[in-house]
Protein backbone atom coordinates (compact mmCIF):
# COMPACT_ATOMS: atom_id res chain seq x y z
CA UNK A 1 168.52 81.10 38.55
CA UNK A 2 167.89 83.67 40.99
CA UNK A 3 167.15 84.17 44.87
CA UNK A 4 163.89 85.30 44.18
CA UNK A 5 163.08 81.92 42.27
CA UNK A 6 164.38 79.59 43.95
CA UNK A 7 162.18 80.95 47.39
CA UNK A 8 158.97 81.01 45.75
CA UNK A 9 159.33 77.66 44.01
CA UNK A 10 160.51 76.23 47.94
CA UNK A 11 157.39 78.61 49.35
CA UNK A 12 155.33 76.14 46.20
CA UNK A 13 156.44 73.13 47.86
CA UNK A 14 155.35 73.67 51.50
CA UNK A 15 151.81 72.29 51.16
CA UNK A 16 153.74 68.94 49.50
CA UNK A 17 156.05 69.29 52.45
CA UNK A 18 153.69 69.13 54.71
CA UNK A 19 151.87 65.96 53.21
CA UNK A 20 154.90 64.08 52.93
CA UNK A 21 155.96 64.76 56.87
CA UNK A 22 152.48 63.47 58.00
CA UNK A 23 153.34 60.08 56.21
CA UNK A 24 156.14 59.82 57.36
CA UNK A 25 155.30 60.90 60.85
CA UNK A 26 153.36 58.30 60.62
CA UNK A 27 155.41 55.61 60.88
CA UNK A 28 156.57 54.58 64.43
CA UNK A 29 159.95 54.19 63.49
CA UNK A 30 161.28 53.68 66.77
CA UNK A 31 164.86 51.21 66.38
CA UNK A 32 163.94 49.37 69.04
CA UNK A 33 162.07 46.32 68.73
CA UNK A 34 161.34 45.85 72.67
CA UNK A 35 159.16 48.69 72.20
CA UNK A 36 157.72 49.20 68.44
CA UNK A 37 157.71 46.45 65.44
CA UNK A 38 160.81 46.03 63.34
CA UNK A 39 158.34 46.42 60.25
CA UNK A 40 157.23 50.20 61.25
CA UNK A 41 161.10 51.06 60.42
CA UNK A 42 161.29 49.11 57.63
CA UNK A 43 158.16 51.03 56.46
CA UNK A 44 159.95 54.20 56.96
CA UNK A 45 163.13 53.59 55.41
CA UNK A 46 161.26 52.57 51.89
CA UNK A 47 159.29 55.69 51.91
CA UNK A 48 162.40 57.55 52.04
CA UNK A 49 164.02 55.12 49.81
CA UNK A 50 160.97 55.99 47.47
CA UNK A 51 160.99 59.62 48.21
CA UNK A 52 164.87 60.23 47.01
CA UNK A 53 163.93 58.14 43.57
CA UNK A 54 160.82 60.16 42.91
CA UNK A 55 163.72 62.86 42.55
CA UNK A 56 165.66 61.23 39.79
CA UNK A 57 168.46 59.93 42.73
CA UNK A 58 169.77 56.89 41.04
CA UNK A 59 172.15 53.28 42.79
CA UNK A 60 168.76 53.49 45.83
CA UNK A 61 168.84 50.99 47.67
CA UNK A 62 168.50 49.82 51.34
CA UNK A 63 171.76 49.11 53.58
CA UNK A 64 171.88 46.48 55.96
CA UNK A 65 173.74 47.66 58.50
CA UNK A 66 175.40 44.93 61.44
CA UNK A 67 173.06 46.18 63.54
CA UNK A 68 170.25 44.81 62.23
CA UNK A 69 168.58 47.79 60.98
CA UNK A 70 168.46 49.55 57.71
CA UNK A 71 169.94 52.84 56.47
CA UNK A 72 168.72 54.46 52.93
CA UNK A 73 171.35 55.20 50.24
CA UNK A 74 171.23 56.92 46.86
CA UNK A 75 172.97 59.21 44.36
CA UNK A 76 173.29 60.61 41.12
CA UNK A 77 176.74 61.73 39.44
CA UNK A 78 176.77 65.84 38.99
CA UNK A 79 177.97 67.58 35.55
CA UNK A 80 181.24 66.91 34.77
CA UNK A 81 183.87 68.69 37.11
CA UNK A 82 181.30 69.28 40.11
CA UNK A 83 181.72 68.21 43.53
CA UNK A 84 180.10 65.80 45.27
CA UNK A 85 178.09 66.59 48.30
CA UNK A 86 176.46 64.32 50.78
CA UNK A 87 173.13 65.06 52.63
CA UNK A 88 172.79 63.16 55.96
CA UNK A 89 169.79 62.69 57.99
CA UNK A 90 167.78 59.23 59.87
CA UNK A 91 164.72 58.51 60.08
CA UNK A 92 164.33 56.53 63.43
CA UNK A 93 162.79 58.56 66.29
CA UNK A 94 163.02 58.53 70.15
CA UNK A 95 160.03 56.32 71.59
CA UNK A 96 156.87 58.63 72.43
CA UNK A 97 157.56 59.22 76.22
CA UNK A 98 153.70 59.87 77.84
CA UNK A 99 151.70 59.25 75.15
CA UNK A 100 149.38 60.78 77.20
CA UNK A 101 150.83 63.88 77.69
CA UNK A 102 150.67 64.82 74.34
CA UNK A 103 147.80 66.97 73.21
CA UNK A 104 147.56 65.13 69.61
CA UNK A 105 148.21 61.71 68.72
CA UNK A 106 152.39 61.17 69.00
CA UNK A 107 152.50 59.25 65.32
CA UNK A 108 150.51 61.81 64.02
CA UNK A 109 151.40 65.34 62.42
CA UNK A 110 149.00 67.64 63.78
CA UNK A 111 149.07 71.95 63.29
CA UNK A 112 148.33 74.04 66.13
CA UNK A 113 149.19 77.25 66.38
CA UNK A 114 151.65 77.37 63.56
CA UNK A 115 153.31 74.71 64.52
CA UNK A 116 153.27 71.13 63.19
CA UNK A 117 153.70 68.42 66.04
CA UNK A 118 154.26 64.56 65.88
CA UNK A 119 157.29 62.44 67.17
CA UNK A 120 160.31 63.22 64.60
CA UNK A 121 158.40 66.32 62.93
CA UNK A 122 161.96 67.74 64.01
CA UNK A 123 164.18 65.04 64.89
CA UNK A 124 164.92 64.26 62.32
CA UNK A 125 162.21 63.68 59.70
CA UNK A 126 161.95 67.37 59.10
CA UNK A 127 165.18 67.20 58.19
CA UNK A 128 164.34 64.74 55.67
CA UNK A 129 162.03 67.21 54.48
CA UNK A 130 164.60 70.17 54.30
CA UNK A 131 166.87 67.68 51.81
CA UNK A 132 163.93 66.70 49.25
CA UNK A 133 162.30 70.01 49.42
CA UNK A 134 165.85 71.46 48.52
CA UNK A 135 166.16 69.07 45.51
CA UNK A 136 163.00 69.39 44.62
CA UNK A 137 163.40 73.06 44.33
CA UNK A 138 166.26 72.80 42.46
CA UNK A 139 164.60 70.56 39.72
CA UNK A 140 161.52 72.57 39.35
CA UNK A 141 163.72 75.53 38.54
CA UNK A 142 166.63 74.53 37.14
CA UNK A 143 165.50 71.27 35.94
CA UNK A 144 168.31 69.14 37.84
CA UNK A 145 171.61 69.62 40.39
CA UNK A 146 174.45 71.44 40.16
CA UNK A 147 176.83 69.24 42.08
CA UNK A 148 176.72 65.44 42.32
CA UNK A 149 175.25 63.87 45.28
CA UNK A 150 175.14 61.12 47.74
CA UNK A 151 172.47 60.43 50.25
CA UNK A 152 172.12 58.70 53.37
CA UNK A 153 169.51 58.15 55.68
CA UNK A 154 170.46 56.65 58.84
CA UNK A 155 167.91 54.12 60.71
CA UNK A 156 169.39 53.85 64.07
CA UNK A 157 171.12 57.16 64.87
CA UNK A 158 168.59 57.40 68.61
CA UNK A 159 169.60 53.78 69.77
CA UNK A 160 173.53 54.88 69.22
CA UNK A 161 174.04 51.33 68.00
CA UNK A 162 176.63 52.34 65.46
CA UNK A 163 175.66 50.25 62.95
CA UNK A 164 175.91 53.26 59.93
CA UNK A 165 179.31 53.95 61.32
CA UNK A 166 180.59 50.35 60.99
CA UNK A 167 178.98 49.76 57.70
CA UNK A 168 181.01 52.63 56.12
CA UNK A 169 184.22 51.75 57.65
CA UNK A 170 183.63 48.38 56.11
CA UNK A 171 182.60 50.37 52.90
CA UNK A 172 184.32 53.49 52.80
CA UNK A 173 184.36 54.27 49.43
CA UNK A 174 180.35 54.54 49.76
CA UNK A 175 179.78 58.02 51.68
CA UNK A 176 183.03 59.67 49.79
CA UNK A 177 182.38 63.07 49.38
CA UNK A 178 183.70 67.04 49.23
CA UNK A 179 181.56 68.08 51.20
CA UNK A 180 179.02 66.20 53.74
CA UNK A 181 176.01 68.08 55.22
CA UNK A 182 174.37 66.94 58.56
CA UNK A 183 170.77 67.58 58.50
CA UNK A 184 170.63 66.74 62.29
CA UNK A 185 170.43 70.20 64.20
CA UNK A 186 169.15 73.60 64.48
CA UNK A 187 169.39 77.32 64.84
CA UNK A 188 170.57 78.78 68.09
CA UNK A 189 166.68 80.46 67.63
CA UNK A 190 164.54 80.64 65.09
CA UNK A 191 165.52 83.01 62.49
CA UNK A 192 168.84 83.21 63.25
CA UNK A 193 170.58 80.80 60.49
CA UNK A 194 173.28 78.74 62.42
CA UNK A 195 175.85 75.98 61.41
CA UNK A 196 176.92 73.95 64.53
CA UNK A 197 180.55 73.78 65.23
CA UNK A 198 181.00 71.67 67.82
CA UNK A 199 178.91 68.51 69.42
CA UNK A 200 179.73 66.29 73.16
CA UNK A 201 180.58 62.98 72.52
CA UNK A 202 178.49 60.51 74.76
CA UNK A 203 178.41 57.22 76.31
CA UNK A 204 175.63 55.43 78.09
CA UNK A 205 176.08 52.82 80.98
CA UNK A 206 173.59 50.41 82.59
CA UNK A 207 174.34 50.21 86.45
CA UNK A 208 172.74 47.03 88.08
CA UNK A 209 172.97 46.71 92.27
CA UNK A 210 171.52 43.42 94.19
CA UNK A 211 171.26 43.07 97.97
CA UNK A 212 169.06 40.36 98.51
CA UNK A 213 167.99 37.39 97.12
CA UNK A 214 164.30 38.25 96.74
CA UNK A 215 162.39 41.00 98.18
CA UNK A 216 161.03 41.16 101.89
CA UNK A 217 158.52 42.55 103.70
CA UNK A 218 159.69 46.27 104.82
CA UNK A 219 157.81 45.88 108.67
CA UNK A 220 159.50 43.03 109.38
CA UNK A 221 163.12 43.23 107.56
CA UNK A 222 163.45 46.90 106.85
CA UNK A 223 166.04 49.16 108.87
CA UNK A 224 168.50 46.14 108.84
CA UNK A 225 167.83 44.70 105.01
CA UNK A 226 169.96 46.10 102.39
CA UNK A 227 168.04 47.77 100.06
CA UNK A 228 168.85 48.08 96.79
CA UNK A 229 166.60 51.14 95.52
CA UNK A 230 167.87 52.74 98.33
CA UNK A 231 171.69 51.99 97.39
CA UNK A 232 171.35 53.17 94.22
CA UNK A 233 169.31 56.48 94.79
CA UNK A 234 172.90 56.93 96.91
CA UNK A 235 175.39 56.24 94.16
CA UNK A 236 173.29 58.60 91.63
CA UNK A 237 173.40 61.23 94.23
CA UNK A 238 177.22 61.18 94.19
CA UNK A 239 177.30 61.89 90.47
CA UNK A 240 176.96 65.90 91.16
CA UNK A 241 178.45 68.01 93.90
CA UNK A 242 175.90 70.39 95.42
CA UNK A 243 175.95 72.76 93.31
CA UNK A 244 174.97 70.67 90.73
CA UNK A 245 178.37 70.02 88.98
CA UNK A 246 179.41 66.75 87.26
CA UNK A 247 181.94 65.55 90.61
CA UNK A 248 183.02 62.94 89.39
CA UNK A 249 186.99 62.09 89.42
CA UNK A 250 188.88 62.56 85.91
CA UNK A 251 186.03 64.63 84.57
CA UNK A 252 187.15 68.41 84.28
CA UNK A 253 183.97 70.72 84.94
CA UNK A 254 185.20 74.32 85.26
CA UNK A 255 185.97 74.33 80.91
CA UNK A 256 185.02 77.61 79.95
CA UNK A 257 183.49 77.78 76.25
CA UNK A 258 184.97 80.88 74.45
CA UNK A 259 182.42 80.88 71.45
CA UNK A 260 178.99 82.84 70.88
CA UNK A 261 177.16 82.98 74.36
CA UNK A 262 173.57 81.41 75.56
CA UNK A 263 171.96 83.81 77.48
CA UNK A 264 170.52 82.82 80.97
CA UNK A 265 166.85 84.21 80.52
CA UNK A 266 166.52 82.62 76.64
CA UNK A 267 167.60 79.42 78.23
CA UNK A 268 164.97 79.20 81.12
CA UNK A 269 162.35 79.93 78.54
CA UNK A 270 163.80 78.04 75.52
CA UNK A 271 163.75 75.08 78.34
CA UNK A 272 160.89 75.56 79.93
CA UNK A 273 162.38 76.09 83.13
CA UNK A 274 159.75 76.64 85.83
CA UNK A 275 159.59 79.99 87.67
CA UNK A 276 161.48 79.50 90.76
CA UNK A 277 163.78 76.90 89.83
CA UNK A 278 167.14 77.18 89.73
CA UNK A 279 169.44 76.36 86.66
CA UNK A 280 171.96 73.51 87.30
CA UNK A 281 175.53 73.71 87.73
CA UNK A 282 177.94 76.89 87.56
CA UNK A 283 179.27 79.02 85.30
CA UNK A 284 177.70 80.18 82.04
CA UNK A 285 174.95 78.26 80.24
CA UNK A 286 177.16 78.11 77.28
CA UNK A 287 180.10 77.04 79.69
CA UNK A 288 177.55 74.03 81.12
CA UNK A 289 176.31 73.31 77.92
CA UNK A 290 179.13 73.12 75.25
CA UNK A 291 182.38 72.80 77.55
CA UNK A 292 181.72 70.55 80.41
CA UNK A 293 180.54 67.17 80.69
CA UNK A 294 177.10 66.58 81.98
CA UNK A 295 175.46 63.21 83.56
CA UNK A 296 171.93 62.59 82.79
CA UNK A 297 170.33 59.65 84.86
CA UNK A 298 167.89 58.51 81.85
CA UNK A 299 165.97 55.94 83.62
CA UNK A 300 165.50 53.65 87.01
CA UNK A 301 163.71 50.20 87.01
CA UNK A 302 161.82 50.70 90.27
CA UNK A 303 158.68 49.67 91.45
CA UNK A 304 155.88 52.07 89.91
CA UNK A 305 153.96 53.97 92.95
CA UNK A 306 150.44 52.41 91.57
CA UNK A 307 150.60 49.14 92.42
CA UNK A 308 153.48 48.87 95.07
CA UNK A 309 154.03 46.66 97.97
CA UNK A 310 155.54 47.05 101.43
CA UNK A 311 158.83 45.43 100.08
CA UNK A 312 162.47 46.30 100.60
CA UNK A 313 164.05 45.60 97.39
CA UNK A 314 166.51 43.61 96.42
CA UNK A 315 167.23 44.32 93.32
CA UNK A 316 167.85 48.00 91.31
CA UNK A 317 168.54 49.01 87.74
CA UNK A 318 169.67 52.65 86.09
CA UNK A 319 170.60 53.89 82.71
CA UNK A 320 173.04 56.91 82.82
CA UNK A 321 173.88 59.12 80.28
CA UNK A 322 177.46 60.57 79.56
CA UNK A 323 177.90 63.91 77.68
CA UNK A 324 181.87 64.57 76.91
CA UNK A 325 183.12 68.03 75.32
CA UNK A 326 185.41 68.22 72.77
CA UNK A 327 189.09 67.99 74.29
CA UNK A 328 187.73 65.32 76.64
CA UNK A 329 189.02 61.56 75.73
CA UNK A 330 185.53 59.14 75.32
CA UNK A 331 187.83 56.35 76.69
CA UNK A 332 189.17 57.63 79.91
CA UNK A 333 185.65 59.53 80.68
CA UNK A 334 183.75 56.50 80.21
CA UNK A 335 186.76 54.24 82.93
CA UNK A 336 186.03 57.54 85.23
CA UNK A 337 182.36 57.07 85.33
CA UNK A 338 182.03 53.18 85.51
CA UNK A 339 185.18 53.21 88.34
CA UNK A 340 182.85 56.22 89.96
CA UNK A 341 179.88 54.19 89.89
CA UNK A 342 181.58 51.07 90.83
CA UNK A 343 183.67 52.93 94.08
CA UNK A 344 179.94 54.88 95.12
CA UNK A 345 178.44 51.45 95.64
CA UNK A 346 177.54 51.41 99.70
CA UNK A 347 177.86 48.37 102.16
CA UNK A 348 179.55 45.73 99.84
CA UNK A 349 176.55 45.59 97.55
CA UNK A 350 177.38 43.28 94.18
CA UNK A 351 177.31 45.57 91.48
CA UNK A 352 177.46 45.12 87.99
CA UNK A 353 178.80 48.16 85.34
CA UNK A 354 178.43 47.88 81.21
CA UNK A 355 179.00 50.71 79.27
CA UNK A 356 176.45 49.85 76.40
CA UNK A 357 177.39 52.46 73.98
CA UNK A 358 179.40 55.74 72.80
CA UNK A 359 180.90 58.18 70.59
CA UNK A 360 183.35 60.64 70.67
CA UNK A 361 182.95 65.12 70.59
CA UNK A 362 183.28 66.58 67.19
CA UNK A 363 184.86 69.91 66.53
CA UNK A 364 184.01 71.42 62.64
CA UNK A 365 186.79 73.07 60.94
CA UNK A 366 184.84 76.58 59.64
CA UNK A 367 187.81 77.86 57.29
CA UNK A 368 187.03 75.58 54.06
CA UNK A 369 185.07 77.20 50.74
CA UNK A 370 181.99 74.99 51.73
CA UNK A 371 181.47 76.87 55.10
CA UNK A 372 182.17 80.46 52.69
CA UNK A 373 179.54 78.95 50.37
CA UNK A 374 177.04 78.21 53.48
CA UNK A 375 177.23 81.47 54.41
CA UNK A 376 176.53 83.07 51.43
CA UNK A 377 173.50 80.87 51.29
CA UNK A 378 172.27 81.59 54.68
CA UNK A 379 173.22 85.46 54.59
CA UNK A 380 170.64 85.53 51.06
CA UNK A 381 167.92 82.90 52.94
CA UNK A 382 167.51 84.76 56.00
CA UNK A 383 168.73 88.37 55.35
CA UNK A 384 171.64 88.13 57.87
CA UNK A 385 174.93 86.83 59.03
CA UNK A 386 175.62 83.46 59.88
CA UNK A 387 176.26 82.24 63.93
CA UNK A 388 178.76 79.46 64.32
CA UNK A 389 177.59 77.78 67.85
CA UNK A 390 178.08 74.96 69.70
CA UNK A 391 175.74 72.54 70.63
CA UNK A 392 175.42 70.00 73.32
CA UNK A 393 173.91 66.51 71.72
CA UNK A 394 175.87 64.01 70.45
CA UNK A 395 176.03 62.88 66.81
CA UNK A 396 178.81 59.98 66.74
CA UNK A 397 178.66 59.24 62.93
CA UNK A 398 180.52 62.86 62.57
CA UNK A 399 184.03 61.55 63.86
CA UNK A 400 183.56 58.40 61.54
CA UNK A 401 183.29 60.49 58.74
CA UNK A 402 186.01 62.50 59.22
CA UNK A 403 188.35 59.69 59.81
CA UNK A 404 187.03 57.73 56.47
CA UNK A 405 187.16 61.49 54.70
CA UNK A 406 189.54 63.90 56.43
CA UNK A 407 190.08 65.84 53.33
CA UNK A 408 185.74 66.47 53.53
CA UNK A 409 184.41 69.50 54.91
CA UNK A 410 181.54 68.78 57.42
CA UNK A 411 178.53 71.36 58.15
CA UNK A 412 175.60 70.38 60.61
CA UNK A 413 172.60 72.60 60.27
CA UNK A 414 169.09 71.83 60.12
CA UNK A 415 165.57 72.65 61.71
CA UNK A 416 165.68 71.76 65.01
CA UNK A 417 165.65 74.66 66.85
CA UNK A 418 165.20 74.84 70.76
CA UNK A 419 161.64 75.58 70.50
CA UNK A 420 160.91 72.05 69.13
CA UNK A 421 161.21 70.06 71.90
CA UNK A 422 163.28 67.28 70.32
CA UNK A 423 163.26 63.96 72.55
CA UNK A 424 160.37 65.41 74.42
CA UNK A 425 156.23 65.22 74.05
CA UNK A 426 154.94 67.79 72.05
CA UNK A 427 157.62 67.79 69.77
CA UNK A 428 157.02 70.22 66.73
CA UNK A 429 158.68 72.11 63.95
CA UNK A 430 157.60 75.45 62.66
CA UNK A 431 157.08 75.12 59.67
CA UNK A 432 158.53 78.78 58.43
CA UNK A 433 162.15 77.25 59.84
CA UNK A 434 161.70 74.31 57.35
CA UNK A 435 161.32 76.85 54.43
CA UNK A 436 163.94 78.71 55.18
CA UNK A 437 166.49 76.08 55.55
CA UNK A 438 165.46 73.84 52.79
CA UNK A 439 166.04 77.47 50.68
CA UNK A 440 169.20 77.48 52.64
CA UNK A 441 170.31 74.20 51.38
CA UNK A 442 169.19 74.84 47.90
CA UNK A 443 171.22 78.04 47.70
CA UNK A 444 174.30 76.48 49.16
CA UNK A 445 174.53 73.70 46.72
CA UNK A 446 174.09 75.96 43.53
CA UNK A 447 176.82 78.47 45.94
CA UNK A 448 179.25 75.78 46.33
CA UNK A 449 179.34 74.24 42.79
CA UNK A 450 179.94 78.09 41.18
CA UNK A 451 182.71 78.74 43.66
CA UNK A 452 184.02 75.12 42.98
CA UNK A 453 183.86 76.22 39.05
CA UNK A 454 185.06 79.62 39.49
């Protein structure tokens, strides 16, 4: 088959695309039943269950994984002699955020401007939609695959509850593969077709501080009471130095990252960043970004400002988030932090320190025939050269995988450029991106299996 086929029967399939990502946009497949129904998730993961099938994928069937959720697995055995290629991707989401704030309905895929928005459009149910739209392109003009092929679709991957990772180490013959394909990131910007070589590890710890034994009344107890909000706004504040840089002990921040650059101004604006405002940290964006570790305070339980009293409190709660760069031990950052945290608390307050979850950096090997074959692929998609870059999330199934398959090549790509906003309102995916790397995908695997056959 040729380029030229191959993009217009993908360019056929958008509209079908498109339909498909609204359903399952639809679901609010959010893995976290304090917030969203268990069912919406279970909805999800049969669609895509469903969805795989509809494409001739054979052995579907739904994992239950220890953590109580449920991850989607299929596959169908390639002509004799191919490799085997897995395509990753989950379909859980990140909760809404301000439902408010979004200018169309979170759980529903809306177009505006180009643009198609809803909660996971990008993260990572587009990515969904960049594996079947690459299958189905294959099938409608070849009439089937070229390799054989394994899928799995994660249902947990935003709670980091590991419960994928633990289910293949229990099974590890299941996700054995040549070559597995992470359809969990983006392009550096859009057009510019980009495998992701490295990822932070992260960890997430709960911090809990009590003074008191109940609340009091600030007029007559406050400027002796020890207050707990007030405690912990200090031991957050000790987490960066002022220039904005990760200070705490055992955590190296002056890494420098060696790789393709992230330039200031594309930053600000792929960010948002408001006029004004300074960036934080030193050093280059690429150096903050991909080298260091960064600390994230994700959330405070704190008396909302509608509705407060005149109370000093006595009790305070915060989440904190952990990013650790490849050549950084999860282990020892995650003692560093919690001993940080523990050391910062003021005036013999009882604390209480859990690290809840976390998963180590991930560094791709680029030299194997699957990355050649990728950029082949992506050089005949997008009409140029391929950027290897590094990117700053956190995807801890990737060191699983290579320990279970060190012998497998591992590529993360997918449609998530900056521009989508992942984890944010108004997240969207354009849907020209999608095209192009479902192409991209479809390319690579007919790539890979004639190089494999050559």
């Amino acid at each position: 088959m040729t380029h030229q086929q191959l993009a217009a029967a993908v360019r056929s399939l958008m509209p079908r695309a498109h339909s498909d990502l609204a359903e399952l946009v639809a679901f609010p497949s959010v893995a976290d039943p304090r917030q969203f129904p268990v069912e919406e998730c279970r909805k999800a993961a049969r669609w895509v269950a469903d969805a795989f099938a509809a494409e001739g994928l054979t052995g579907v069937r739904l994992l239950d994984t220890p953590d109580g959720t449920q991850s989607v697995y299929a596959e169908l055995p390639g002509p004799a002699g191919a490799p085997t290629v897995l395509l990753y991707s989950h379909y859980d989401v990140q909760p809404p955020l301000d439902e408010e704030a979004w200018l169309s309905p979170a759980f529903e895929l809306t177009e505006r401007e180009g643009r198609w928005y809803g909660r996971g459009a990008a993260d990572c149910k587009g990515n969904i939609l960049m594996h079947l739209t690459a299958l189905r392109a294959l099938r409608q003009v070849d009439g089937g695959f070229p390799v054989g092929l394994k899928v799995i679709v994660e249902g947990s991957e935003e709670q980091g509850t590991g419960g994928l990772e633990r289910y293949a180490e229990a099974h590890p013959e299941l996700l054995a593969a040549d070559v597995i394909v992470i359809g969990d990131t983006g392009n550096t910007a859009p057009g510019v077709p980009t495998v992701t070589a490295t990822l932070r590890g992260m960890t997430v710890v709960e911090v809990s501080i009590t003074t008191l034994a109940g609340n009091l009344h600030s007029g007559a107890f406050g400027g002796a009471a020890p207050d707990a909000l007030q405690a912990m706004i200090r031991v957050l504040g000790t987490l960066h130095d002022e220039h904005g840089d990760v200070s705490v002990p055992g955590l190296v921040s002056d890494r420098t990252w060696a790789g393709a650059p992230y330039e200031e101004e594309r930053f600000r604006a792929d960010a948002r960043v408001l006029d004004g405002v300074a960036l934080t940290g030193t050093g280059t964006v690429a150096d903050r970004l991909f080298a260091r570790p960064s600390i994230t305070v994700l959330g405070i339980d704190a008396p909302p400002v509608i509705g407060a009293t005149s109370s000093v409190q006595a009790s305070a709660r915060a989440l904190v988030s952990l990013r650790v760069p490849p050549g950084m031990e999860l282990k020892a950052a995650q003692q560093a932090l919690a001993a940080h945290l523990e050391a910062a608390v003021p005036g013999g307050a009882q604390a209480h320190v859990q690290v809840l979850s976390g998963g180590e950096s991930f560094e791709a090997d680029l030299s194997g025939p699957a990355y050649e074959a990728m950029g082949a692929a992506m050089r005949q998609a997008f009409g140029r050269e391929m950027v290897a870059a590094g990117e700053g999330g956190s995807i801890p199934l990737c060191n699983t995988l290579r320990t279970l398959y060190p012998q497998a090549e591992i590529i993360l790509i997918g449609v998530e450029d900056p521009t989508t906003q992942i984890h944010a309102v108004n997240e969207s995916v354009d849907p020209a991106e999608l095209e192009l790397m479902a192409l991209t995908e479809a390319l690579f695997l007919q790539e890979y299996a004639s190089r494999r056959s050559a």
